[in-house]
C-alpha atoms as a PDB file:
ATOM      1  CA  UNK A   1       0.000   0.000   0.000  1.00  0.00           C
ATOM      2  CA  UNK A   2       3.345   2.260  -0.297  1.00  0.00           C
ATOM      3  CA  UNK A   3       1.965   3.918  -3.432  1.00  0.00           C
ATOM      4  CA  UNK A   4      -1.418   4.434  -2.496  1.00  0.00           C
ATOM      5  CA  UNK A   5      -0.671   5.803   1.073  1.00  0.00           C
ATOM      6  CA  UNK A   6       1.743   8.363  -0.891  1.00  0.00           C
ATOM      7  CA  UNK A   7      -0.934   9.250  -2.785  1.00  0.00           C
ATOM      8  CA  UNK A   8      -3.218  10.058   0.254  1.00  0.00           C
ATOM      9  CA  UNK A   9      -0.490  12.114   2.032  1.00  0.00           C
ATOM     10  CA  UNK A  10       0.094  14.013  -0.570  1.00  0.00           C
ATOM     11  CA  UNK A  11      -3.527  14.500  -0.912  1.00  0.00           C
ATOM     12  CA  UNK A  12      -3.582  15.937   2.586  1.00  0.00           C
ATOM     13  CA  UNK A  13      -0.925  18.593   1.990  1.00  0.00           C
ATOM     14  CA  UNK A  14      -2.698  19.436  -1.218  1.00  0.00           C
ATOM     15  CA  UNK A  15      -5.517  20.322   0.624  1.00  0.00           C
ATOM     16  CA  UNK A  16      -4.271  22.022   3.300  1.00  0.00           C
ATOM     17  CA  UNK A  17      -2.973  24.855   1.323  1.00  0.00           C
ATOM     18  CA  UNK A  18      -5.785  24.778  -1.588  1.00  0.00           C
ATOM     19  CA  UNK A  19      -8.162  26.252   1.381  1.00  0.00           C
ATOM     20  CA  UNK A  20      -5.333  28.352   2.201  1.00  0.00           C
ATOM     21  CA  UNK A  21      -5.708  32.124   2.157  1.00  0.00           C
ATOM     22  CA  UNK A  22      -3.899  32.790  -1.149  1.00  0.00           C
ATOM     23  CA  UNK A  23      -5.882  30.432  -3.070  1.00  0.00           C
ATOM     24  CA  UNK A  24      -9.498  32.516  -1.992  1.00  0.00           C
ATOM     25  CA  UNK A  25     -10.148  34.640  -4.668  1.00  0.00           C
ATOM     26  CA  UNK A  26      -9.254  31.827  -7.059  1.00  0.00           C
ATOM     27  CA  UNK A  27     -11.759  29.578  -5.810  1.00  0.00           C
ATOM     28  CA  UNK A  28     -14.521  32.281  -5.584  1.00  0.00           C
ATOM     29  CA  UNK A  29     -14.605  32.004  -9.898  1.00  0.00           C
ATOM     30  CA  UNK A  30     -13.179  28.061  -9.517  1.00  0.00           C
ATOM     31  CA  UNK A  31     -16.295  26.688  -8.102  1.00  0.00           C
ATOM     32  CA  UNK A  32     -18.906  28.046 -10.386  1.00  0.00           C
ATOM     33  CA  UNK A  33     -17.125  27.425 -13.675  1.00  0.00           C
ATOM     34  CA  UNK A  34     -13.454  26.664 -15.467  1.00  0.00           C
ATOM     35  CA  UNK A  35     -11.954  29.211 -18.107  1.00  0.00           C
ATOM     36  CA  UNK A  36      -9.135  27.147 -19.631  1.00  0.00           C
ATOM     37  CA  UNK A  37      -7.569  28.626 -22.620  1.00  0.00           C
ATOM     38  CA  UNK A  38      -5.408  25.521 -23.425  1.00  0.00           C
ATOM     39  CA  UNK A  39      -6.426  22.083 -24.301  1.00  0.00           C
ATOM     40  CA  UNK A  40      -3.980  19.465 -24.338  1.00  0.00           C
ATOM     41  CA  UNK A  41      -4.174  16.230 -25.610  1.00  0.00           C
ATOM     42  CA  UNK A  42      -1.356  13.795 -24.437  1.00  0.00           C
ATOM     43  CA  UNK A  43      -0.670  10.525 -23.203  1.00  0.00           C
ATOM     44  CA  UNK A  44      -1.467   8.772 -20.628  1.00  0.00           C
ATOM     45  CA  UNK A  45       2.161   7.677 -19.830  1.00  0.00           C
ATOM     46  CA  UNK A  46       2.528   7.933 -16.379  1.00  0.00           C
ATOM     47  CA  UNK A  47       6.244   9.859 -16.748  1.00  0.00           C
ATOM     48  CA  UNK A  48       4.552  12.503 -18.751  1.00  0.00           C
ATOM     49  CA  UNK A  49       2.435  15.008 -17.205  1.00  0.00           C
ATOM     50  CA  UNK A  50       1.363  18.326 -19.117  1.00  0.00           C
ATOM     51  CA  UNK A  51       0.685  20.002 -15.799  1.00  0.00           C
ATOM     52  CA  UNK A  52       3.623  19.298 -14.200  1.00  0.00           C
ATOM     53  CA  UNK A  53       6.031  19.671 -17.624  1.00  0.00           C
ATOM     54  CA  UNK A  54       4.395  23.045 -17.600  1.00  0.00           C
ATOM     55  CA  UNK A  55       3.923  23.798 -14.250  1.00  0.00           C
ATOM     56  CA  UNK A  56       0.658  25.011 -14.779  1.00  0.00           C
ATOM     57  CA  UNK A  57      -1.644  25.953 -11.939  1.00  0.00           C
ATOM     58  CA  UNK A  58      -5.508  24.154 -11.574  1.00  0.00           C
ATOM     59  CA  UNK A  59      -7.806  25.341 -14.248  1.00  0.00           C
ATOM     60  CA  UNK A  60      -5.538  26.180 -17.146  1.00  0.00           C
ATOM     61  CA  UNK A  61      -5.562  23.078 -19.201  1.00  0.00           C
ATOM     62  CA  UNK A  62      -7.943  21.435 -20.361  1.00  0.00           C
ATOM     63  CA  UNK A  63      -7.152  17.467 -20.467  1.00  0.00           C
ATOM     64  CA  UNK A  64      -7.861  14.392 -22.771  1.00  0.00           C
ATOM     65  CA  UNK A  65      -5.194  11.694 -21.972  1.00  0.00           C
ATOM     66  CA  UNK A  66      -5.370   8.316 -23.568  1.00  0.00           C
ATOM     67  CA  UNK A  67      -2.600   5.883 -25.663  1.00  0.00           C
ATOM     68  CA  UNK A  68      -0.648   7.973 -27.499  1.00  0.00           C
ATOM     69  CA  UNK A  69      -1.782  11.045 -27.480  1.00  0.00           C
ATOM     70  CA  UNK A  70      -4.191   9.982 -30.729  1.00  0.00           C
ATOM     71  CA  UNK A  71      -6.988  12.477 -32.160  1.00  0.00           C
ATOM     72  CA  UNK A  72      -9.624  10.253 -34.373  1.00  0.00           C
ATOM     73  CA  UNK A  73     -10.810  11.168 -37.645  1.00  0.00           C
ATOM     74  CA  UNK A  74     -14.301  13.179 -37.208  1.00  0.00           C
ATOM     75  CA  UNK A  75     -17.347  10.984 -37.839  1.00  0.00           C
ATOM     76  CA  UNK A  76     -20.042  13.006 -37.094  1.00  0.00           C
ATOM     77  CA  UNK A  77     -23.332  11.135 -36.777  1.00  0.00           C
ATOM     78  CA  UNK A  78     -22.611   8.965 -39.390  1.00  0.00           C
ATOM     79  CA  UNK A  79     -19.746   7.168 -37.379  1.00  0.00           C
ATOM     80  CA  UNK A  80     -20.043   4.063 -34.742  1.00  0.00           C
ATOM     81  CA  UNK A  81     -19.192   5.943 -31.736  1.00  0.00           C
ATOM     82  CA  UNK A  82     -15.614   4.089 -31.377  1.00  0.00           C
ATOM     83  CA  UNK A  83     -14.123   7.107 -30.776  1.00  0.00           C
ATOM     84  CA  UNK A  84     -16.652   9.464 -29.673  1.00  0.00           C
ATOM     85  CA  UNK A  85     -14.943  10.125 -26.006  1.00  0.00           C
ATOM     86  CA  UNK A  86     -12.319  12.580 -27.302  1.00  0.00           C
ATOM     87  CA  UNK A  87     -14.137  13.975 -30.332  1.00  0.00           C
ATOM     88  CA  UNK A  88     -16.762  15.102 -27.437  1.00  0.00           C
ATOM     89  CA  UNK A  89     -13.617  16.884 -25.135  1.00  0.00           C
ATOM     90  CA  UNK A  90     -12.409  18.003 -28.548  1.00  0.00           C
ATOM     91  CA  UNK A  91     -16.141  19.779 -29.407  1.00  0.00           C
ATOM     92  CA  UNK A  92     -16.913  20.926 -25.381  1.00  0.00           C
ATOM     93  CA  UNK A  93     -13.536  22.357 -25.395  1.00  0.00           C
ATOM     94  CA  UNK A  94     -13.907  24.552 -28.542  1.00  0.00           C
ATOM     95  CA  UNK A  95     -17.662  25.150 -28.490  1.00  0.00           C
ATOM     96  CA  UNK A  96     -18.234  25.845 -25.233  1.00  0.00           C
ATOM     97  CA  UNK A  97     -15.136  26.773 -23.442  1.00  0.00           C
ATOM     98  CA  UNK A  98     -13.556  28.678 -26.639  1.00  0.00           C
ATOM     99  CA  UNK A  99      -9.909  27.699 -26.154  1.00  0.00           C
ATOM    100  CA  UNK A 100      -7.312  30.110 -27.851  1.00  0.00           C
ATOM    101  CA  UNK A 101      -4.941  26.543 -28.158  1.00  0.00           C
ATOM    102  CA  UNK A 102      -4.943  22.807 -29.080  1.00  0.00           C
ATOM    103  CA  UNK A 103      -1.637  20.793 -28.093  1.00  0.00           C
ATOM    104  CA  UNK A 104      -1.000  17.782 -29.030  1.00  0.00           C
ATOM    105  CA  UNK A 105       2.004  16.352 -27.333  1.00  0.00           C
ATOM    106  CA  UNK A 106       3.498  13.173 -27.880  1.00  0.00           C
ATOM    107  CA  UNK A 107       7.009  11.687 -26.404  1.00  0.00           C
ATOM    108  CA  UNK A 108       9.794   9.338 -26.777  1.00  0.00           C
ATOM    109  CA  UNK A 109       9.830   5.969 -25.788  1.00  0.00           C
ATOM    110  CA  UNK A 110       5.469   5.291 -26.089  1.00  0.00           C
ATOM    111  CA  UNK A 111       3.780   2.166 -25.586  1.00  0.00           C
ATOM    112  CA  UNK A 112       1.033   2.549 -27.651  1.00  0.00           C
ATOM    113  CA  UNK A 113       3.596   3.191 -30.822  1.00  0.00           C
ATOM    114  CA  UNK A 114       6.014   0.165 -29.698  1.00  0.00           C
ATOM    115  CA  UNK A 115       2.497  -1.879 -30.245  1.00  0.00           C
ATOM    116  CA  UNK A 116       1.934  -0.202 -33.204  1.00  0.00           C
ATOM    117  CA  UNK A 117       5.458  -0.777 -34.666  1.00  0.00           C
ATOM    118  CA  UNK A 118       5.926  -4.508 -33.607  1.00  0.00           C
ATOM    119  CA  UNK A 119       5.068  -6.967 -36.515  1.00  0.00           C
ATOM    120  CA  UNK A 120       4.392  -9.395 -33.876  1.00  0.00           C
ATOM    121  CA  UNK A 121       1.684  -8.217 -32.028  1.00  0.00           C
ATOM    122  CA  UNK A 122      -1.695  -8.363 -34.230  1.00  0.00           C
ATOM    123  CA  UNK A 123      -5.872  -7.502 -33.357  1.00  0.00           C
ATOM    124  CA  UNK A 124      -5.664 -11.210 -31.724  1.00  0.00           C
ATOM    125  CA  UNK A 125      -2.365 -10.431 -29.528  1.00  0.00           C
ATOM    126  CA  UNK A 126      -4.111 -11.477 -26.095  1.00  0.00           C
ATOM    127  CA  UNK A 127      -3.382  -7.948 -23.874  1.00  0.00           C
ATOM    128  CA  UNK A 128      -4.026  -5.459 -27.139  1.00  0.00           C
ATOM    129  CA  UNK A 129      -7.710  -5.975 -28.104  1.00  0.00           C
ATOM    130  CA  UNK A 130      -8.472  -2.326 -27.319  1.00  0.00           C
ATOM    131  CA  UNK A 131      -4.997  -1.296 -28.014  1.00  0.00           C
ATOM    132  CA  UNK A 132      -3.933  -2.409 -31.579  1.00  0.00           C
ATOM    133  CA  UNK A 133      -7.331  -1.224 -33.070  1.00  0.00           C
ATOM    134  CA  UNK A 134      -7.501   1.957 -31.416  1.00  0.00           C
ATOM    135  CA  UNK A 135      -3.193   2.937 -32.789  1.00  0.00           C
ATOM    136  CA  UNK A 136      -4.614   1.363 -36.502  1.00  0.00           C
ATOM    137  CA  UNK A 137      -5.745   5.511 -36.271  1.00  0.00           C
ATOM    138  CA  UNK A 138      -2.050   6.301 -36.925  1.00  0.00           C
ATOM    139  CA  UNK A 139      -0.824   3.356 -38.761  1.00  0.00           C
ATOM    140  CA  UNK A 140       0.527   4.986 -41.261  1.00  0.00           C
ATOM    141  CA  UNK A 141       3.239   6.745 -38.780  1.00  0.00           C
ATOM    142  CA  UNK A 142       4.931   3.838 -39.068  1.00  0.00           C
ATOM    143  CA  UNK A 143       5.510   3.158 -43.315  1.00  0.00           C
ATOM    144  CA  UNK A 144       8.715   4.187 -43.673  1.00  0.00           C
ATOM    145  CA  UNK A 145       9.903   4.895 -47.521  1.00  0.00           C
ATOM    146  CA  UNK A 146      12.850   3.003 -48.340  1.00  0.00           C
ATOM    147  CA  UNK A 147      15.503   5.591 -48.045  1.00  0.00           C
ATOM    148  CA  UNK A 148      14.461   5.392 -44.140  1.00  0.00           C
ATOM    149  CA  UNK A 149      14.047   1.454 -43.508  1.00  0.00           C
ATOM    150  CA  UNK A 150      18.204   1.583 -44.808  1.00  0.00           C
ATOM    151  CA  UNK A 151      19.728   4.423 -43.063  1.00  0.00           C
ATOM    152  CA  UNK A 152      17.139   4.737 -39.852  1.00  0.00           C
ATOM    153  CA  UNK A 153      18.133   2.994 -36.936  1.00  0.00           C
ATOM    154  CA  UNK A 154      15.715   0.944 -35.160  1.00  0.00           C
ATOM    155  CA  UNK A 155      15.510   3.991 -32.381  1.00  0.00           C
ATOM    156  CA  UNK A 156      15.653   6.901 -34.896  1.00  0.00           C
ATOM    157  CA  UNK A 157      12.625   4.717 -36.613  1.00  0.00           C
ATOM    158  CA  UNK A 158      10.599   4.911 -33.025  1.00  0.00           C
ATOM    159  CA  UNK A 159      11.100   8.550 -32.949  1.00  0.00           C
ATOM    160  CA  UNK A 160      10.222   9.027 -36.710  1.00  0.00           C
ATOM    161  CA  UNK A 161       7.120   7.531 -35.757  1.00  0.00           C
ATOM    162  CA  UNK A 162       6.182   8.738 -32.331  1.00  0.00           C
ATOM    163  CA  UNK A 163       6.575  12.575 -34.526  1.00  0.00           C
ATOM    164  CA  UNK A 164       4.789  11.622 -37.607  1.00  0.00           C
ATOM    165  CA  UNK A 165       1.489   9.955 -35.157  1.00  0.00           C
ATOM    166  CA  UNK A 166       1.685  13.558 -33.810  1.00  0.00           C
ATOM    167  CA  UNK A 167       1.176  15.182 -37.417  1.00  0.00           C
ATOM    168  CA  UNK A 168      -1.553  12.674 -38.018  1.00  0.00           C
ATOM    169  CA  UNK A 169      -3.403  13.428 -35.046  1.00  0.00           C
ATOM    170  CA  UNK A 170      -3.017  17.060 -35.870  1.00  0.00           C
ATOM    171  CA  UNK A 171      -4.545  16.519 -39.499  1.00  0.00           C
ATOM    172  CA  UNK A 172      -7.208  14.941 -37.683  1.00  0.00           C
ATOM    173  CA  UNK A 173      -7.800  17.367 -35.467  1.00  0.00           C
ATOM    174  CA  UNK A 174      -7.838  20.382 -38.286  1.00  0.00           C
ATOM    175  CA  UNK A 175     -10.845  18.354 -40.198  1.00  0.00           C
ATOM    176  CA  UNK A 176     -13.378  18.951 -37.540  1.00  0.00           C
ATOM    177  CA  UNK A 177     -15.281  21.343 -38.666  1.00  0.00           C
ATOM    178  CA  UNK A 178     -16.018  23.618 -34.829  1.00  0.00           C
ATOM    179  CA  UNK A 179     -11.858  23.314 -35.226  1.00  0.00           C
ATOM    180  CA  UNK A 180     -11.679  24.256 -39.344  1.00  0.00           C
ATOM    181  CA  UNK A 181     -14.027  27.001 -38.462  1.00  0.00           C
ATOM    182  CA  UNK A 182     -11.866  28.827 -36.021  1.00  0.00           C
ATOM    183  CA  UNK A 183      -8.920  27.963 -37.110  1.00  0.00           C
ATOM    184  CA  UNK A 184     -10.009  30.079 -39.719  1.00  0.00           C
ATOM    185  CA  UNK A 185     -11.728  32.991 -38.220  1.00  0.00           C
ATOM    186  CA  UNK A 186      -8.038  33.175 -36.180  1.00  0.00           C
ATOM    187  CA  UNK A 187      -9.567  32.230 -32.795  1.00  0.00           C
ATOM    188  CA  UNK A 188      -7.795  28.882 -32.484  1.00  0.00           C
ATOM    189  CA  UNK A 189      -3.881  27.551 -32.677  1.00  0.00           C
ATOM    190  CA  UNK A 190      -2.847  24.148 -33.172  1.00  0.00           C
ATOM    191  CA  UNK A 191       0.384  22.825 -31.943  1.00  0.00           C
ATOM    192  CA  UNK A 192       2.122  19.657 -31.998  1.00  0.00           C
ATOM    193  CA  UNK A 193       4.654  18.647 -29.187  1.00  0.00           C
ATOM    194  CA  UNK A 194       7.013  16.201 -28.326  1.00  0.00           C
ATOM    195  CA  UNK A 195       8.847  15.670 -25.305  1.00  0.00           C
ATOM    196  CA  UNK A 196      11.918  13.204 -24.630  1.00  0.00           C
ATOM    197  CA  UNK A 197      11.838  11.610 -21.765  1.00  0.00           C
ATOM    198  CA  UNK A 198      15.470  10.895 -21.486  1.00  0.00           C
ATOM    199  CA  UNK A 199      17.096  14.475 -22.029  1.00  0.00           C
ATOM    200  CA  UNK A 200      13.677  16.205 -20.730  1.00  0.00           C
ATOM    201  CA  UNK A 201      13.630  18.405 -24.145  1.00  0.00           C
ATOM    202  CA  UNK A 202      10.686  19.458 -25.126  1.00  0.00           C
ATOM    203  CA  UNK A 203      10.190  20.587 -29.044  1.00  0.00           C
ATOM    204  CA  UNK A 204       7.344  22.299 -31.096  1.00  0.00           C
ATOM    205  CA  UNK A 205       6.511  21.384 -35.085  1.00  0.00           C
ATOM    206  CA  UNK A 206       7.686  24.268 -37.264  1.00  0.00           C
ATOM    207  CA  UNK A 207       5.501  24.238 -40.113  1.00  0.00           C
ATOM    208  CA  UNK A 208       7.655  27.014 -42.295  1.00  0.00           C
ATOM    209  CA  UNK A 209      10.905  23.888 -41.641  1.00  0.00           C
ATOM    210  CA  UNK A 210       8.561  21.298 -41.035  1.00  0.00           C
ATOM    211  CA  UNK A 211      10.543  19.966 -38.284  1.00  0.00           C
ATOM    212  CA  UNK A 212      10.647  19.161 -34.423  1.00  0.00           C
ATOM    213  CA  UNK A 213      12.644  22.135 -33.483  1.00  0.00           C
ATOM    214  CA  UNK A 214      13.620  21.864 -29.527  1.00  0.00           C
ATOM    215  CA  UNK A 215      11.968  24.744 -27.380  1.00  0.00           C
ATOM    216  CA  UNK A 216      14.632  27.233 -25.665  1.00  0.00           C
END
């Protein structure tokens, strides 16, 4: 019960100073409703947290987590649902809370793109049911053309791939049409992030290079 105690004591401490005098005036406009002007959409690897990577304060980003960071396609009401859970963050989060920014962040070493990538694991793989189908959203992140299968290395290939699921979720993202629509009108930003675990970089896509360029 280590890790779950930890979890409770830190709890208590939390709460201790989120009553506290300085946080009053917050929680006067906290507790009626949330004014977010950032929605991020990242994984749910437990080493990467926006908030904390950010050091952001309660109330400023908006969260979907899930494997891989992965924005559907848009169905609308012609689709089955599948993937219905973030489209509906993605449409509360532009609709109704009119965020100025959409980040998608991805990150080096992700489970859901090791699955993706490894030729043995299929649909049937017992443990990847949910999984496999779900990163089929992004399978295309991981076609290499045949310049990169002979001078990639196995790790540069990850990384390829972990950055081009990113762009794909992005493309994704840019087709719904509450996002197209402001977008447009200049009242919404799309970014696509990646942070390394190892080195703790964190970089932004440059559409003018079209490149991961690290953030300084």
């Amino acid at each position: 019960m280590e890790a779950y105690d930890r979890l409770i004591s830190g709890y208590r401490e939390f709460k201790a100073n989120y009553l506290g005098e300085d946080n009053k005036e917050w929680l006067k406009v906290a507790g009626v409703r949330q004014d977010p002007k950032v929605m991020m959409i990242a994984c749910s690897d437990s080493r990467v947290h926006p908030a904390i990577l950010t050091r952001s304060e309660l109330g400023e980003l908006f969260m979907v987590r899930n494997v891989a960071n992965v924005v559907p396609p848009f169905e609308g009401d012609g689709g089955d649902n599948t993937y219905h859970g973030t489209s509906a963050a993605i449409e509360f989060a532009v609709n109704h809370l009119k965020v100025k920014h959409i980040i998608v962040m991805g990150h080096s070493g992700c489970g859901g793109i090791g699955a993706l990538m490894d030729k043995a694991i299929s649909d049937n793989t017992e443990g990847y049911s949910f999984i496999r189908p779900w990163m089929k959203i992004v399978k295309n992140a991981s076609e290499f053309t045949e310049q990169e299968e002979n001078t990639l290395s196995k790790e540069e290939k990850v990384s390829c791939c972990e950055k081009k699921a990113i762009l794909i979720s992005l493309k994704n993202l840019a087709e719904f049409p509450w996002v197209k629509d402001a977008v447009g009108k200049g009242n919404l930003h799309l970014h696509g992030w990646y942070f390394n675990i190892k080195s703790g970089s964190l970089s932004e896509f440059n559409k003018t290079s079209e490149k991961f360029e690290e953030i300084k």
